[in-house]
N, C-alpha and C. Protein backbone atom coordinates (compact mmCIF):
# COMPACT_ATOMS: atom_id res chain seq x y z
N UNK A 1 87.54 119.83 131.57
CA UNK A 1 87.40 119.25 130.26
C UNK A 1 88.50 119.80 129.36
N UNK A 2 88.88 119.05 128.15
CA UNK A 2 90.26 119.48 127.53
C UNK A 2 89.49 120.36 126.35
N UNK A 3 90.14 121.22 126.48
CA UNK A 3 90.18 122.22 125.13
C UNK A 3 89.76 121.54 123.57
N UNK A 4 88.67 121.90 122.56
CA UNK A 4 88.59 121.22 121.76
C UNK A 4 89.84 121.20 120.78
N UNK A 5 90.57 122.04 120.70
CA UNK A 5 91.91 122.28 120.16
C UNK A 5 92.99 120.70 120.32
N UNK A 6 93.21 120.89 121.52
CA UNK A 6 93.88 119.56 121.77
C UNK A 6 93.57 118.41 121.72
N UNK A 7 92.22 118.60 121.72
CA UNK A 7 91.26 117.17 121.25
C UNK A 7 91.72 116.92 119.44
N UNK A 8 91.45 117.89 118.82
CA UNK A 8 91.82 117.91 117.35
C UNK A 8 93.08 117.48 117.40
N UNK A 9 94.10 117.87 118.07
CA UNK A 9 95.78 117.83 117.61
C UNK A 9 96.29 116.33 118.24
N UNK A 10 95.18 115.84 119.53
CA UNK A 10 95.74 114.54 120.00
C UNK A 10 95.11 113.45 118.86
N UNK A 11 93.66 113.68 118.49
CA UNK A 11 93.13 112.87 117.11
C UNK A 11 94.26 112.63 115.76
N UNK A 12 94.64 114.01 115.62
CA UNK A 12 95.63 114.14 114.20
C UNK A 12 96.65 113.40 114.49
N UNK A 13 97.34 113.26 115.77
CA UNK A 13 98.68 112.48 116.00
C UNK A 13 98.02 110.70 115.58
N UNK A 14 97.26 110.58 116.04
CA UNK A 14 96.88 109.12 116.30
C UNK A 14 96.60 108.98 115.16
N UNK A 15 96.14 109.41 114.10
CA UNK A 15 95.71 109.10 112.80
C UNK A 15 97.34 108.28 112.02
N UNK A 16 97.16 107.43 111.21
CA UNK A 16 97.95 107.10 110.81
C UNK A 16 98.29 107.62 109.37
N UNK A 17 99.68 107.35 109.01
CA UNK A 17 100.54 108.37 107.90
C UNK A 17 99.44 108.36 106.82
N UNK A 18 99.24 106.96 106.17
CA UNK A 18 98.60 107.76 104.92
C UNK A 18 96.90 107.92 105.03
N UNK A 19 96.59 108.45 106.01
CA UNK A 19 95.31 109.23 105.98
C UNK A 19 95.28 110.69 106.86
N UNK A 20 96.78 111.11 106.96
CA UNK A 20 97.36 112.75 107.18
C UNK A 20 96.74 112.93 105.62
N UNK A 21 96.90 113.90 105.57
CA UNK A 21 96.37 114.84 104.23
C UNK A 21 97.70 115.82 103.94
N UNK A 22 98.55 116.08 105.00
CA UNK A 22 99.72 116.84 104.71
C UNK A 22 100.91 116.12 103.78
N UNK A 23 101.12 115.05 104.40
CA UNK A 23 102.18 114.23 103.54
C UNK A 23 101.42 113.64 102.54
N UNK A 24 100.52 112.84 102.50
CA UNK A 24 99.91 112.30 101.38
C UNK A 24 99.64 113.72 100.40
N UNK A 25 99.70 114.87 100.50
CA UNK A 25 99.46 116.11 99.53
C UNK A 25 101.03 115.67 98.78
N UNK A 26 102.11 115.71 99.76
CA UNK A 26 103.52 115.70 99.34
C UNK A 26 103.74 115.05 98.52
N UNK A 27 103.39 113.65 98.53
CA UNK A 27 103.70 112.59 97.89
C UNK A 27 102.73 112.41 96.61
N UNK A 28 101.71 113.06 96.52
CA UNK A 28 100.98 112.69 95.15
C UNK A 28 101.30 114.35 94.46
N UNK A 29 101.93 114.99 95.45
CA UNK A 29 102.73 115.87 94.19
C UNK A 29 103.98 115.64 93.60
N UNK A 30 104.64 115.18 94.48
CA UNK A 30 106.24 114.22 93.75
C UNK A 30 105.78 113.33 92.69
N UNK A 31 104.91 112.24 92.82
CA UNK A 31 104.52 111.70 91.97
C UNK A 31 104.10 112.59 90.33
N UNK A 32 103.49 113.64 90.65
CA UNK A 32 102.95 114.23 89.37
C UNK A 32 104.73 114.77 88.73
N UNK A 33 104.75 115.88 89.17
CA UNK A 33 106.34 116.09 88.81
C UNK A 33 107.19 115.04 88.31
N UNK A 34 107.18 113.66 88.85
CA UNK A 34 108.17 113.40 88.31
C UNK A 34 107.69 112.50 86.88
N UNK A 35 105.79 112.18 86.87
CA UNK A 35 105.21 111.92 85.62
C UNK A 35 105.79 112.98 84.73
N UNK A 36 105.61 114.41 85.14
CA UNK A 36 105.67 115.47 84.15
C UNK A 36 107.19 115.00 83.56
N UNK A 37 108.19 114.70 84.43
CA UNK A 37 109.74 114.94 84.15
C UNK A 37 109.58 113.63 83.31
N UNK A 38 108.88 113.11 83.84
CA UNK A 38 109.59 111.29 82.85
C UNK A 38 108.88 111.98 81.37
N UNK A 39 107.78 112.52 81.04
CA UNK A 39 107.03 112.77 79.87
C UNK A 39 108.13 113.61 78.68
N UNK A 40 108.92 114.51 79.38
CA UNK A 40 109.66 115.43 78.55
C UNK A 40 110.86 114.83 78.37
N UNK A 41 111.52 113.46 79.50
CA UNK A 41 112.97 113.62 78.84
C UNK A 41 112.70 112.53 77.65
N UNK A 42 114.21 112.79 77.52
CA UNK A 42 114.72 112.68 75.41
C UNK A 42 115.17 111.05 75.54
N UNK A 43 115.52 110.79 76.67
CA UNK A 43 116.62 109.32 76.86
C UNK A 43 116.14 108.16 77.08
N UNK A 44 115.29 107.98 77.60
CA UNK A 44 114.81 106.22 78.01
C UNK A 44 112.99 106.26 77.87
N UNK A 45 113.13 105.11 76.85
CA UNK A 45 111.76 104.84 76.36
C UNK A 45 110.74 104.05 77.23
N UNK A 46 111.30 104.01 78.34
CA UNK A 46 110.41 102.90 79.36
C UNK A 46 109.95 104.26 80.32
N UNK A 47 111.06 105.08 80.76
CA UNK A 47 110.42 106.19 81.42
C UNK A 47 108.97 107.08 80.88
N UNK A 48 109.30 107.00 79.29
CA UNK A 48 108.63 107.94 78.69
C UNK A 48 107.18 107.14 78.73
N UNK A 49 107.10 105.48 78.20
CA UNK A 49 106.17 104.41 78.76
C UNK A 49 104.98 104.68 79.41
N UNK A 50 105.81 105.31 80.93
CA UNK A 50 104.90 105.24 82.26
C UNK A 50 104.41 106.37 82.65
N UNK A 51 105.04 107.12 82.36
CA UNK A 51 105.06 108.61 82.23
C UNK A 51 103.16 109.02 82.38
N UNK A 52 102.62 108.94 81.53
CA UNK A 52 100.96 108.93 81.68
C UNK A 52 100.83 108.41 82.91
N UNK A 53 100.81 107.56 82.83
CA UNK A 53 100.24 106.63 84.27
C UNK A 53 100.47 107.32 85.31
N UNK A 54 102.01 107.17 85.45
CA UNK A 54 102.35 108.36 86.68
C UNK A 54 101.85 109.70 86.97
N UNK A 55 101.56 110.27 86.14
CA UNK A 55 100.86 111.11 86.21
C UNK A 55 99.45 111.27 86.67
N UNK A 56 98.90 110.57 86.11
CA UNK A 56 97.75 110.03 86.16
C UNK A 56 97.26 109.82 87.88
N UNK A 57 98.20 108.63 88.00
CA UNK A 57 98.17 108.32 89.56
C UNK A 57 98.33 109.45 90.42
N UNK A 58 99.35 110.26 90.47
CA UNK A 58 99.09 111.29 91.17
C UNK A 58 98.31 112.11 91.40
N UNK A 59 97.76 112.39 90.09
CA UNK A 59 96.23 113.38 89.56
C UNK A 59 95.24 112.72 91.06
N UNK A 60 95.03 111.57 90.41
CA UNK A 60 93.33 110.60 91.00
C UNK A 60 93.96 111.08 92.94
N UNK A 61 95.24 110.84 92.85
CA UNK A 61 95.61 110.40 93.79
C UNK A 61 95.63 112.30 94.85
N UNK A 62 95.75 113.15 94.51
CA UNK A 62 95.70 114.38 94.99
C UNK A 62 94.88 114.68 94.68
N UNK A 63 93.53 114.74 94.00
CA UNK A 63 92.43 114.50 94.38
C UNK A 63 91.45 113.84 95.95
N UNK A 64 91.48 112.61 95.86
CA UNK A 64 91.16 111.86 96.84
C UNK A 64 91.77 112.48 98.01
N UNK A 65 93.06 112.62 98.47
CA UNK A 65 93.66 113.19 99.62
C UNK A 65 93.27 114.06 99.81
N UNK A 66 93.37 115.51 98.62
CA UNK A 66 92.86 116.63 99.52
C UNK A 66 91.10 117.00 99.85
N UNK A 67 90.43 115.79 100.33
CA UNK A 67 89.58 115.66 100.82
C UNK A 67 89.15 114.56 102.06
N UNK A 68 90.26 114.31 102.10
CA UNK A 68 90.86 113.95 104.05
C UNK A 68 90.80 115.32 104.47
N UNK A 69 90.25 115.16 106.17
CA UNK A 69 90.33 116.13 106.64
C UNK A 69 91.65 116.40 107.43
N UNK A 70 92.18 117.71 107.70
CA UNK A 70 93.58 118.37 108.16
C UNK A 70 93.84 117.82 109.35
């Protein structure tokens, strides 16, 4: 019988990208950062716009992920 170990690591491969919990962590932290960056700069009023939202989205959004399992 196979090791429960490799049972876990052959499951994790087969899982598809956005229900990993590793990259989806990545990506709804880029997202926040770059809400934070659009919020502070001085230059374009459409960035500054979305800025909440983006943020926002990332928030809800790294939430939800880091409660996929590893």
């Amino acid at each position: 019988m196979r090791n429960p170990q490799e049972f876990t690591r052959a499951l994790r491969h087969k899982r598809p990208f956005f229900l990993r919990r590793g990259p989806m962590e990545n990506i709804a932290t880029v997202l926040i950062a770059a809400g934070f960056l659009m919020l502070f700069q001085p230059f374009l009023l459409a960035l500054y716009t979305y800025s909440l939202a983006v943020l926002l989205i990332g928030t809800v959004m790294f939430i939800i992920v880091s409660k996929l399992p590893e």
